[in-house]
C-alpha atoms as a PDB file:
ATOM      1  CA  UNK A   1      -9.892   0.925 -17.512  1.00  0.00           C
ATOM      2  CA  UNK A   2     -11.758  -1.153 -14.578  1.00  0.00           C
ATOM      3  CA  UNK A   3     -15.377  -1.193 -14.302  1.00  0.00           C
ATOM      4  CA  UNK A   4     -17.902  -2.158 -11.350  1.00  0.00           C
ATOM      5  CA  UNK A   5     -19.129  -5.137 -13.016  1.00  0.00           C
ATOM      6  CA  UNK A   6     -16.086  -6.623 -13.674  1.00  0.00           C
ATOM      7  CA  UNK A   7     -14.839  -6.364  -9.931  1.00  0.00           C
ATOM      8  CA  UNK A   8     -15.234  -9.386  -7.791  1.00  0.00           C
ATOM      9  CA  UNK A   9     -18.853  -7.930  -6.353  1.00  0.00           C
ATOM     10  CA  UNK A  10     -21.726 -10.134  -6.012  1.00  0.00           C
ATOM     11  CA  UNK A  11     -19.246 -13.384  -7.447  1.00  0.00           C
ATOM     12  CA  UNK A  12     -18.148 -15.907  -5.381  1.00  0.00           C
ATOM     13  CA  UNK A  13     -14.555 -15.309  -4.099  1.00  0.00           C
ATOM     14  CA  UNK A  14     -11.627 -17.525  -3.352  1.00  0.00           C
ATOM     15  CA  UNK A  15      -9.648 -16.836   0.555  1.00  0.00           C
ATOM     16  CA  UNK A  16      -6.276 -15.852  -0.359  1.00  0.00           C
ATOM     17  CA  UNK A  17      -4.936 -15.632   2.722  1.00  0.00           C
ATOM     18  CA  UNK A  18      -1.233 -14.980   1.150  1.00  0.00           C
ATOM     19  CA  UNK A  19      -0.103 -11.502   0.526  1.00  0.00           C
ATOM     20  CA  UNK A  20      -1.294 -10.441  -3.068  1.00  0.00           C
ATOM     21  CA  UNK A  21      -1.328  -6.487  -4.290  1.00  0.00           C
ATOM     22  CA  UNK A  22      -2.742  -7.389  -7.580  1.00  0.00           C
ATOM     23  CA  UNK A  23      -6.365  -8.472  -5.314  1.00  0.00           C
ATOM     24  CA  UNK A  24      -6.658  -4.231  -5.025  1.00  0.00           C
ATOM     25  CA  UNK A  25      -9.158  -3.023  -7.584  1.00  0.00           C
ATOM     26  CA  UNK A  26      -9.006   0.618  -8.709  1.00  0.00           C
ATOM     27  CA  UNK A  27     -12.243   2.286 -10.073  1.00  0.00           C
ATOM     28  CA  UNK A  28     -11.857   5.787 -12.104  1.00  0.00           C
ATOM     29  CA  UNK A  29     -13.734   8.861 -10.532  1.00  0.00           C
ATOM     30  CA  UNK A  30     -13.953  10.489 -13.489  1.00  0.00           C
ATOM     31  CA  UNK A  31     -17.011   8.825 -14.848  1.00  0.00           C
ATOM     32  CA  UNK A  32     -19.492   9.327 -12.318  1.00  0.00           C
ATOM     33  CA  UNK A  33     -18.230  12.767 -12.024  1.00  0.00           C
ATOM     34  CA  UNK A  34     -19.132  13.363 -15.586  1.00  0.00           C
ATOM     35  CA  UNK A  35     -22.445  12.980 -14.541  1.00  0.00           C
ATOM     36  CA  UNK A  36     -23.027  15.500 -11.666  1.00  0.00           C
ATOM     37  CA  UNK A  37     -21.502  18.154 -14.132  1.00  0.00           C
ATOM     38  CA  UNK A  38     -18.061  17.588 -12.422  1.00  0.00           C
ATOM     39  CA  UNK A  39     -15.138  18.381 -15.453  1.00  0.00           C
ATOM     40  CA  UNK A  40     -11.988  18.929 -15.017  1.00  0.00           C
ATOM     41  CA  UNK A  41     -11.047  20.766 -11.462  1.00  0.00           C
ATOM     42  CA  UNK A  42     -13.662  19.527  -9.135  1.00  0.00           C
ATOM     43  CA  UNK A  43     -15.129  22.368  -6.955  1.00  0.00           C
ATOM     44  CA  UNK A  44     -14.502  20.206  -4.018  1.00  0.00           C
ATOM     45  CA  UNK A  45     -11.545  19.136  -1.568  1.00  0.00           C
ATOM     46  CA  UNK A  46     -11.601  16.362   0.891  1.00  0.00           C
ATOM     47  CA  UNK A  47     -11.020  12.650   0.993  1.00  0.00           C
ATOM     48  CA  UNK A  48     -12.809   9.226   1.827  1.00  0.00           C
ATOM     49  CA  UNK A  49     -11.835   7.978   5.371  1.00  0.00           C
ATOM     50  CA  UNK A  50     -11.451   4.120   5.612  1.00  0.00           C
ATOM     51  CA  UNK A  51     -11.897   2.162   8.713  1.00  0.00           C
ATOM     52  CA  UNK A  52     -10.307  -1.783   8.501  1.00  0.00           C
ATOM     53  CA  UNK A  53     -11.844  -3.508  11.807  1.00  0.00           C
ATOM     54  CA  UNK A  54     -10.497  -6.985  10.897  1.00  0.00           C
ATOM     55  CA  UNK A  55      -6.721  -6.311  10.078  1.00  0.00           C
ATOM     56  CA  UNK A  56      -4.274  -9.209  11.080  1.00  0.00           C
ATOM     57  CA  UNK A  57      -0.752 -10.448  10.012  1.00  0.00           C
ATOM     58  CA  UNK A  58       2.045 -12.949  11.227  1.00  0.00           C
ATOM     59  CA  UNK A  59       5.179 -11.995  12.458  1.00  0.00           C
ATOM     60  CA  UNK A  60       8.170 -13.479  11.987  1.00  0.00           C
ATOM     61  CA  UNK A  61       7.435 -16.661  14.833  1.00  0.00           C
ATOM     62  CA  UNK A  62       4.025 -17.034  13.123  1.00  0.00           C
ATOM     63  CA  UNK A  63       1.812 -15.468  16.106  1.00  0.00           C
ATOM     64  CA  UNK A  64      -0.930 -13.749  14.893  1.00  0.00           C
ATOM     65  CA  UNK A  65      -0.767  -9.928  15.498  1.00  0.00           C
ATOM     66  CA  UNK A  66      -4.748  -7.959  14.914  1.00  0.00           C
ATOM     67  CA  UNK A  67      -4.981  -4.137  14.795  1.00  0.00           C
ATOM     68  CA  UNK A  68      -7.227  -1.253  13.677  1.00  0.00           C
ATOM     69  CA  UNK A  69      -6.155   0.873  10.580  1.00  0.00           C
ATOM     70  CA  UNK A  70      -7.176   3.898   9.261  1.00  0.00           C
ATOM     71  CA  UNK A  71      -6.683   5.031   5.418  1.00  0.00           C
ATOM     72  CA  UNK A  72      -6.960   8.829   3.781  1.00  0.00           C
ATOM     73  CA  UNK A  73      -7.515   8.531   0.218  1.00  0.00           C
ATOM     74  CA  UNK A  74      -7.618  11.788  -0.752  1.00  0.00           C
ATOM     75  CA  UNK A  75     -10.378  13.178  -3.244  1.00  0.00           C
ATOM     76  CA  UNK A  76      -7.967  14.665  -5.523  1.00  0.00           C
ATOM     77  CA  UNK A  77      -6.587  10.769  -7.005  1.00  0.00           C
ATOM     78  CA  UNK A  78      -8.086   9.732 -10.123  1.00  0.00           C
ATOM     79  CA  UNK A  79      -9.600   6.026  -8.917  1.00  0.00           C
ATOM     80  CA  UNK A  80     -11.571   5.158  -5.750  1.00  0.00           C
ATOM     81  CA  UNK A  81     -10.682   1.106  -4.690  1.00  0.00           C
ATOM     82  CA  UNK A  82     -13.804  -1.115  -5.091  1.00  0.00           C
ATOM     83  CA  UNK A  83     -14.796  -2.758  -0.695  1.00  0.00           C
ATOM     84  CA  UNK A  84     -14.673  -6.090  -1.528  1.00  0.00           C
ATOM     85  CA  UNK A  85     -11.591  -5.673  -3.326  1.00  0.00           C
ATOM     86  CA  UNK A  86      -9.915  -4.110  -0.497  1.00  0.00           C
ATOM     87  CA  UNK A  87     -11.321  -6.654   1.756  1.00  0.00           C
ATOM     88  CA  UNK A  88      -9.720  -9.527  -0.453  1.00  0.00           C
ATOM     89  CA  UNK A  89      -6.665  -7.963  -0.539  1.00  0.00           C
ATOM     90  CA  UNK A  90      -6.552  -7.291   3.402  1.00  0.00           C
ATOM     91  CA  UNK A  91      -7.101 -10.767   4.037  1.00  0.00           C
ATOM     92  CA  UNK A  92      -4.122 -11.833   2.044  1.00  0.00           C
ATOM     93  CA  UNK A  93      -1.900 -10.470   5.069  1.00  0.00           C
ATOM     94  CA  UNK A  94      -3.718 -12.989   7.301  1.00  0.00           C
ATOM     95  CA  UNK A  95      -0.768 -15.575   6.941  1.00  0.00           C
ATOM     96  CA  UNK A  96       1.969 -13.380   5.596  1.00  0.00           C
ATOM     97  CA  UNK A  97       4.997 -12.799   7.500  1.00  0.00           C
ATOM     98  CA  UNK A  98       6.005  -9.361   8.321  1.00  0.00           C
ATOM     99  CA  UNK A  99       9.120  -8.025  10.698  1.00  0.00           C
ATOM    100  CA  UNK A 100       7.246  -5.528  12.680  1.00  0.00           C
ATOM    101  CA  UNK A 101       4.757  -3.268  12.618  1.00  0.00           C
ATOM    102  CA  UNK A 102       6.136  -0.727  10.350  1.00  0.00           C
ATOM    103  CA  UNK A 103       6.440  -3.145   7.581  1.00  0.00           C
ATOM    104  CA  UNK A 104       2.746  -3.811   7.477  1.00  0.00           C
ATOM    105  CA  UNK A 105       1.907  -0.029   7.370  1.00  0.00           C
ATOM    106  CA  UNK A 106       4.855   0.553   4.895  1.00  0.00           C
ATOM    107  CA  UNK A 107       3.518  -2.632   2.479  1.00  0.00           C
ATOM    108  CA  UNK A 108      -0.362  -0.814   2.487  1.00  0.00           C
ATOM    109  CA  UNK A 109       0.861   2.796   1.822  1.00  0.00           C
ATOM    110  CA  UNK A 110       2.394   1.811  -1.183  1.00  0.00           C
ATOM    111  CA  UNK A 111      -0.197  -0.591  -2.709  1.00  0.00           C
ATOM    112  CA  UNK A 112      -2.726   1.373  -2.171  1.00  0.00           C
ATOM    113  CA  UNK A 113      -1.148   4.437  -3.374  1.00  0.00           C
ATOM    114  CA  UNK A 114      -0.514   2.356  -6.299  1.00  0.00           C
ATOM    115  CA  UNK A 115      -3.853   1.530  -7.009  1.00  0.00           C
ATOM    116  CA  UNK A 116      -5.718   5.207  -6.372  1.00  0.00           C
ATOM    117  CA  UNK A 117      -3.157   6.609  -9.236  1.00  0.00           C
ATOM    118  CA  UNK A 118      -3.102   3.453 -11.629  1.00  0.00           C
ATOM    119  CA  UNK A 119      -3.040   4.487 -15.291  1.00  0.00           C
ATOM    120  CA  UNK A 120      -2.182   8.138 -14.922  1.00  0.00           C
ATOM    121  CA  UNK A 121       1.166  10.151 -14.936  1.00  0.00           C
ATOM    122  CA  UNK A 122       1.640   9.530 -11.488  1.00  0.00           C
ATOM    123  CA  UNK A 123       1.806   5.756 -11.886  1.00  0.00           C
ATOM    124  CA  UNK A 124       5.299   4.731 -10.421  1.00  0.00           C
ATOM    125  CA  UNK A 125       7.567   3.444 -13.486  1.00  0.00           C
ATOM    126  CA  UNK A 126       9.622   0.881 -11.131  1.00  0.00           C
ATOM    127  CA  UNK A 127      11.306   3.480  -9.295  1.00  0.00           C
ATOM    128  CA  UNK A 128       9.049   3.576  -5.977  1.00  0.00           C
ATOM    129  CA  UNK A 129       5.633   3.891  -4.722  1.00  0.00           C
ATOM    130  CA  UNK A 130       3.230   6.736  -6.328  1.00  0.00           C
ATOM    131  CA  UNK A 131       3.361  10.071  -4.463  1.00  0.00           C
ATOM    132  CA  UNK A 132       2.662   9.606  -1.096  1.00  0.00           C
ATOM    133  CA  UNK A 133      -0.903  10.307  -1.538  1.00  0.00           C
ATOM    134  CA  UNK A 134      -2.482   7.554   0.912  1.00  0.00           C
ATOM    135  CA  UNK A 135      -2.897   8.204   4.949  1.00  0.00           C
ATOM    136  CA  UNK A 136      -2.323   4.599   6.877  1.00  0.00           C
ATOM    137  CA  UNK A 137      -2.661   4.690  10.491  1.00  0.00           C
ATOM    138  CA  UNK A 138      -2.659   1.183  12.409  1.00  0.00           C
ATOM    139  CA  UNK A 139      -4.132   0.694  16.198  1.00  0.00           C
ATOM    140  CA  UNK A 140      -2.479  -2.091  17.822  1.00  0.00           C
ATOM    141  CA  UNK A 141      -4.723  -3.293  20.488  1.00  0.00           C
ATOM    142  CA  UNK A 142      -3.424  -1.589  23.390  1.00  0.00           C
ATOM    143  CA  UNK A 143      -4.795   2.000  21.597  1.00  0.00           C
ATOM    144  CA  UNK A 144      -8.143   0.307  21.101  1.00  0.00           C
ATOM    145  CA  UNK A 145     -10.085   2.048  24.375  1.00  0.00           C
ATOM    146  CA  UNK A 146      -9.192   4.898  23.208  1.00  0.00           C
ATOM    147  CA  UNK A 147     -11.269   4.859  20.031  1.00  0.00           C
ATOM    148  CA  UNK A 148     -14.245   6.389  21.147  1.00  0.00           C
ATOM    149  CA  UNK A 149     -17.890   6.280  19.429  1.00  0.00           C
ATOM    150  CA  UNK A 150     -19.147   9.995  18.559  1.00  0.00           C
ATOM    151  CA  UNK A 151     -22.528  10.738  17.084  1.00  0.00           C
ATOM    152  CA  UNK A 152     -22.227  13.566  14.474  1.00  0.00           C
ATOM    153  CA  UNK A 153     -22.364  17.564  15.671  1.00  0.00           C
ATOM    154  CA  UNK A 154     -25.156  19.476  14.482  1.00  0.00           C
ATOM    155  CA  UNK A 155     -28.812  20.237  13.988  1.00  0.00           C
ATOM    156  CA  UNK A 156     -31.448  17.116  13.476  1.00  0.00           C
ATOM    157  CA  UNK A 157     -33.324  17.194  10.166  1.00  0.00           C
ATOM    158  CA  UNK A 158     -34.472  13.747  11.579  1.00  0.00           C
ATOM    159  CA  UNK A 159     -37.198  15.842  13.676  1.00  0.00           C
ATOM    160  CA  UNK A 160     -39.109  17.145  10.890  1.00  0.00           C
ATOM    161  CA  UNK A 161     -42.139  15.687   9.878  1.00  0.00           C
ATOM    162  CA  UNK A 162     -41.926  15.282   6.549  1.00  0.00           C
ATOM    163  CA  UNK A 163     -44.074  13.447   3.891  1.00  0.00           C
ATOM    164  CA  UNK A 164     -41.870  11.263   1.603  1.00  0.00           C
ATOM    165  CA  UNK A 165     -42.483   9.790  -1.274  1.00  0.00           C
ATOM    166  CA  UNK A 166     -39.742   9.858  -3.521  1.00  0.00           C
ATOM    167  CA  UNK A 167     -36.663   7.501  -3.511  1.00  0.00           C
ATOM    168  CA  UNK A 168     -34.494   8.096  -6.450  1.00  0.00           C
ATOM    169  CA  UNK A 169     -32.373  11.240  -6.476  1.00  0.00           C
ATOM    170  CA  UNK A 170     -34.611  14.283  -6.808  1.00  0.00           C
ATOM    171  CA  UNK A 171     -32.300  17.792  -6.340  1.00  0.00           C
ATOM    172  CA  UNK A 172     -34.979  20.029  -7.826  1.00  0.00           C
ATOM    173  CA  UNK A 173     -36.407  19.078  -3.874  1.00  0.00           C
ATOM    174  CA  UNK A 174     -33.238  21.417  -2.596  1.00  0.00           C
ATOM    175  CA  UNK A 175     -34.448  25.067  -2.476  1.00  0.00           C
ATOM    176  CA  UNK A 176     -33.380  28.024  -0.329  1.00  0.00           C
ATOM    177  CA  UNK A 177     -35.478  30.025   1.797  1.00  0.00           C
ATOM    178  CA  UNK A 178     -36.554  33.478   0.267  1.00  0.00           C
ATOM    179  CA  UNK A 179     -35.570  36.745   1.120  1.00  0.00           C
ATOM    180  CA  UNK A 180     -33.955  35.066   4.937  1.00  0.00           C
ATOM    181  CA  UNK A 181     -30.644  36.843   5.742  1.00  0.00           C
ATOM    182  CA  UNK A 182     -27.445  34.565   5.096  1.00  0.00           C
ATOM    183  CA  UNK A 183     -26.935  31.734   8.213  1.00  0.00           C
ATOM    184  CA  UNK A 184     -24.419  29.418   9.140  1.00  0.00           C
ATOM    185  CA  UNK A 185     -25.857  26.042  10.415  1.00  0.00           C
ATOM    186  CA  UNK A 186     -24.678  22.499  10.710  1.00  0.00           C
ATOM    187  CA  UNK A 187     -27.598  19.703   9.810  1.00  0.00           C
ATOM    188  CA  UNK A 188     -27.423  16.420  10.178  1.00  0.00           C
ATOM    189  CA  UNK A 189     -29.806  13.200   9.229  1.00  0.00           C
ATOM    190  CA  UNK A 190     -29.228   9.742   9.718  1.00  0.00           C
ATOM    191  CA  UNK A 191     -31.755   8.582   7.192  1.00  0.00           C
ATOM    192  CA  UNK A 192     -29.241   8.621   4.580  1.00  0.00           C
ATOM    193  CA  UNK A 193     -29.422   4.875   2.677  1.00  0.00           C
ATOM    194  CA  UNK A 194     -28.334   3.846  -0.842  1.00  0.00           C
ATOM    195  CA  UNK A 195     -27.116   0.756  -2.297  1.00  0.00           C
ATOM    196  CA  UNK A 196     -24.442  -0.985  -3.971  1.00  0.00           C
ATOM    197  CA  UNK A 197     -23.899   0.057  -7.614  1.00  0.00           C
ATOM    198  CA  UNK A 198     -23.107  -3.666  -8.548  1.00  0.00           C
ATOM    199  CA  UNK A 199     -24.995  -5.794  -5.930  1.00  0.00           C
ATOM    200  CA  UNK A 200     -27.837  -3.515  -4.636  1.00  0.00           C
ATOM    201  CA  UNK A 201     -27.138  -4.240  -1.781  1.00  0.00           C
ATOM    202  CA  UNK A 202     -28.073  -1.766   1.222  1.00  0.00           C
ATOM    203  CA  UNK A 203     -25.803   0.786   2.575  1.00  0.00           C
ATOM    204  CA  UNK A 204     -26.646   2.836   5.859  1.00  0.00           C
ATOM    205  CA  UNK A 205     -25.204   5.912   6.750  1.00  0.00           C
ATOM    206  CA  UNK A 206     -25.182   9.302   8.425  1.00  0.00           C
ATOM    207  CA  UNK A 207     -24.626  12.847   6.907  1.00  0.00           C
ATOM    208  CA  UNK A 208     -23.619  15.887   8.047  1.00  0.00           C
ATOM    209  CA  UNK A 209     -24.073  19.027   6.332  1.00  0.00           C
ATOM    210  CA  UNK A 210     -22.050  22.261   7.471  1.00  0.00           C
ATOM    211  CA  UNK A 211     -22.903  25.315   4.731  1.00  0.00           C
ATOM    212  CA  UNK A 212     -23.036  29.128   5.312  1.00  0.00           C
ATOM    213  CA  UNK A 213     -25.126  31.428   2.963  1.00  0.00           C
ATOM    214  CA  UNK A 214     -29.010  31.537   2.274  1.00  0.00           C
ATOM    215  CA  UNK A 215     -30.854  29.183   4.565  1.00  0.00           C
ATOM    216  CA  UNK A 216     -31.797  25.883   3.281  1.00  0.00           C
ATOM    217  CA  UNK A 217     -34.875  24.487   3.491  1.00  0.00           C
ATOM    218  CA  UNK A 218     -34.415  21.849   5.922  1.00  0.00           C
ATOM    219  CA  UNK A 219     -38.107  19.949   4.879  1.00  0.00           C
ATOM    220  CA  UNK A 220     -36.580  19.697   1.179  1.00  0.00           C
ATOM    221  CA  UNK A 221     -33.091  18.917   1.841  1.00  0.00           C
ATOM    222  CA  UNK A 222     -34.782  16.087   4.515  1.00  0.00           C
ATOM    223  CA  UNK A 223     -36.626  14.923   1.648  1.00  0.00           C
ATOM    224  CA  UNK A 224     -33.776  14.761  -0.884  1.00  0.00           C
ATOM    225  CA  UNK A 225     -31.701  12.922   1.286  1.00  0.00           C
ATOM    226  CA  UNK A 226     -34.381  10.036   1.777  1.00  0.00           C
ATOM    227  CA  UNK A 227     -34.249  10.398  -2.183  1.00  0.00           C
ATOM    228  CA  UNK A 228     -31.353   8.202  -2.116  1.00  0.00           C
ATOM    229  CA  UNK A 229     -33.000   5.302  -0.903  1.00  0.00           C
ATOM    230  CA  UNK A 230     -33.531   3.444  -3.544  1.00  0.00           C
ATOM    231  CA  UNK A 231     -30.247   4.796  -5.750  1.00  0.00           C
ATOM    232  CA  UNK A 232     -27.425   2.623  -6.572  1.00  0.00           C
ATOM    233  CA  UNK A 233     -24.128   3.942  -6.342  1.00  0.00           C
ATOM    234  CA  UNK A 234     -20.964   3.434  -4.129  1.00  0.00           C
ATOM    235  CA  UNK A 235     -20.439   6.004  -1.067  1.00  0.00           C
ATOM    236  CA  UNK A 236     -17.968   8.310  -2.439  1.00  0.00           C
ATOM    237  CA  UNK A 237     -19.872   9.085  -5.511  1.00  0.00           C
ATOM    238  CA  UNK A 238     -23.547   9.186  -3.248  1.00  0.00           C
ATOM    239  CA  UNK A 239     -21.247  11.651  -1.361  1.00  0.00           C
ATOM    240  CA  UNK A 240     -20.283  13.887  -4.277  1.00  0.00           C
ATOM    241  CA  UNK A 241     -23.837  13.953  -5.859  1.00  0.00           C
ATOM    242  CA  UNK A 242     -25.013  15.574  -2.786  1.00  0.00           C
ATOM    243  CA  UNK A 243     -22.663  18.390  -2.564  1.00  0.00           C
ATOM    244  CA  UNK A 244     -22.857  18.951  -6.286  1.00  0.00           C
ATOM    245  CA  UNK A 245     -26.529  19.240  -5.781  1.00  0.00           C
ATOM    246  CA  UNK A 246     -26.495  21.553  -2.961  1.00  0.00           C
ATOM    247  CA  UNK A 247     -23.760  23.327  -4.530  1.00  0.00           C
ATOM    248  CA  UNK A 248     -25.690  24.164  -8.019  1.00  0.00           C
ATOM    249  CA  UNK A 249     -29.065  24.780  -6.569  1.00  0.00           C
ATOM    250  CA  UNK A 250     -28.685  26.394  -3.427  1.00  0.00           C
ATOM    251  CA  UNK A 251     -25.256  28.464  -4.412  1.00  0.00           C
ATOM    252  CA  UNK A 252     -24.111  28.447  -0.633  1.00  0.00           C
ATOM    253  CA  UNK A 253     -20.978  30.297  -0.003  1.00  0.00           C
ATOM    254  CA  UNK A 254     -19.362  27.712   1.633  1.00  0.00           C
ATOM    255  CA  UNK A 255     -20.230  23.783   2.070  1.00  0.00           C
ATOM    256  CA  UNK A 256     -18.830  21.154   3.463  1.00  0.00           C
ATOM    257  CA  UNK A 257     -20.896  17.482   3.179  1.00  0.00           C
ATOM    258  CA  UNK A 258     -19.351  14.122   5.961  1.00  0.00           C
ATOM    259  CA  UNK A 259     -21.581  10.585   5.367  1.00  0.00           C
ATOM    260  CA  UNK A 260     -20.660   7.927   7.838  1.00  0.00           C
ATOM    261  CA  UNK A 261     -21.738   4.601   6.027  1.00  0.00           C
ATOM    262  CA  UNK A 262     -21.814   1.225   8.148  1.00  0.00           C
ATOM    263  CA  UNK A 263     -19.003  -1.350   7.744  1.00  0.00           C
ATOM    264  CA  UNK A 264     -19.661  -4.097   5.759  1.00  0.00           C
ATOM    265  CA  UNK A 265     -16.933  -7.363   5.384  1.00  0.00           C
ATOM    266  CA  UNK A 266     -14.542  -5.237   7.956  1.00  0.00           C
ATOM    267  CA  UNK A 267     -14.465  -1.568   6.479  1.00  0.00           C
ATOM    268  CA  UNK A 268     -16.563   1.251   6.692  1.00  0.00           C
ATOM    269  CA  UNK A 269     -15.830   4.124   4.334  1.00  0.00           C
ATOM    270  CA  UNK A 270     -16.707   7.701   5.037  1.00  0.00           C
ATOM    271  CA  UNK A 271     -16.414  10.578   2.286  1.00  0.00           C
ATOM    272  CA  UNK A 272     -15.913  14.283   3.529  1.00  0.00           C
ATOM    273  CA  UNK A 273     -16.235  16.786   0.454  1.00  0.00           C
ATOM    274  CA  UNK A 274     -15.468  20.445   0.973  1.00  0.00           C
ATOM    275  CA  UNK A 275     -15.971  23.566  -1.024  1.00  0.00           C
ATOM    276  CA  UNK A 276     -12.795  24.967   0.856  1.00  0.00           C
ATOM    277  CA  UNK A 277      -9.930  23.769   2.454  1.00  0.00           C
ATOM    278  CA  UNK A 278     -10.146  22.742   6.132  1.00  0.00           C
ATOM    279  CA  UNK A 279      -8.702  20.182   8.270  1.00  0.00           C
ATOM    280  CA  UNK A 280     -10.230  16.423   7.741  1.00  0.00           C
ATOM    281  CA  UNK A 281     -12.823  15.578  10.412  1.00  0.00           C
ATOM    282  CA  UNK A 282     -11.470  12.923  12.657  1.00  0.00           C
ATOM    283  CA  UNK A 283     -12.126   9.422  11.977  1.00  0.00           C
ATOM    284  CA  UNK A 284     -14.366   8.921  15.038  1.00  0.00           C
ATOM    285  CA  UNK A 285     -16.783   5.989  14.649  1.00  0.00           C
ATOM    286  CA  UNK A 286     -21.066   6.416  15.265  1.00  0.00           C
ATOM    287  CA  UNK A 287     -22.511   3.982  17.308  1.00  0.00           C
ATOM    288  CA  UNK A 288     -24.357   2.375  14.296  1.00  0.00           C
ATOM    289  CA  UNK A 289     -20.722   1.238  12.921  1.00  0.00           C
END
């Protein structure tokens, strides 16, 4: 089983700039989930939505071909894949050969559908890829104008005027609003900042909150959020820990929780969770990625 500490964060790395699968890093979910309470069926749907910025291959003359990709790694696989690993491992296509296209997106389907469902049933046994599990999409640059940059729908929490003073995750902040009839409301903050699990390093992001049942105290949940800012742990489980939160103490009857974090090395990653399910959110970039 692979741990944080013994990925290739926060250690010097050599460029491989040859195609190598085995740079991919897999990390199981199941241990942070453990510790928001999350066993067995999570009460959740969703997936985290990658964003490579710096993708680039040969093809078979040696020119250098760039392009965009997207990647859906749904919630539901049993390992997340570690940045910097993925970064490592996109780099290795940077003077690797490929016919067209097709092969490129064909080559990252099945490694990283490999990796998200390493050391479970699923695992392919030599006969093929793991289910088709992974969502690749790759933007040459003539479909580059038409990725546009979209801010994140809903209600400020940002406005409030809030005292804070805590910055290590603090759910007993998260509290409904007595005796209010139910609502459905959409909030949003972009105050949202945590850091690496390994490194400590910082990572920014945006959240969106979409939840119908008794109001939530938007001072509180303002609050909370800022609570991260000072907690170490990667996206996708930051992501999880705040819909588990909202989930056990405010009992909404439906919730859906979006963070946009800010690329770092070439990727941005951004986690949608979902009590029910719903179409993905598109992968539209903020203006702060």
């Amino acid at each position: 089983m692979n741990h944080p500490e013994n990925s290739q964060l926060g250690k010097p790395s050599a460029y491989i700039d040859q195609y190598d699968a085995s740079l991919l890093f897999p990390i199981p979910r199941a241990g942070k989930r453990a510790e928001i309470g999350v066993a067995g069926a999570a009460p959740f749907f969703g997936a985290d939505m990658w964003t490579a910025f710096e993708l680039s291959w040969l093809n078979l003359r040696g020119k250098p071909q760039v392009a965009l990709a997207h990647f859906t790694v749904p919630c539901e696989t049993p390992n997340i894949i570690e940045s910097k690993s993925f970064k490592l491992y996109l780099n290795s296509f940077n003077n690797t050969r490929f016919v067209d296209v097709d092969a490129v997106k064909t080559r990252l389907r099945a490694d990283l559908s490999e990796a998200v469902w390493r050391d479970t049933a699923h695992e392919p046994s030599g006969r093929g890829p793991a289910p088709a599990s992974i969502g690749v999409k790759i933007l040459l640059p003539e479909l580059f104008d038409r990725e546009p940059i979209y801010e994140l729908d809903g209600l400020s929490l940002d406005r409030l005027d809030v005292e804070c003073s805590r910055y290590t995750p603090a759910p007993d902040l998260l509290r409904v609003v007595p005796d209010e009839a139910p609502v459905t409301e959409v909030l949003t903050s972009n105050l949202l900042k945590s850091n690496c699990l390994v490194t400590g390093q910082p990572d920014w992001g945006s959240v969106q909150i979409s939840y119908s049942g008794a109001p939530i105290n938007q001072e509180g949940l303002l609050q909370y959020l800022v609570s991260f800012r000072n907690h170490n742990e990667f996206h996708e489980q930051c992501v999880e820990r705040i819909f588990m939160d909202i989930w056990t103490r405010c009992k909404p009857l439906k919730l859906a929780v979006y963070a946009r974090y800010t690329r770092r090395g070439g990727l941005d990653i951004n986690p949608f969770r979902t009590s029910y399910p719903q179409a993905l959110p598109a992968n539209t970039r903020t203006a702060r990625q």
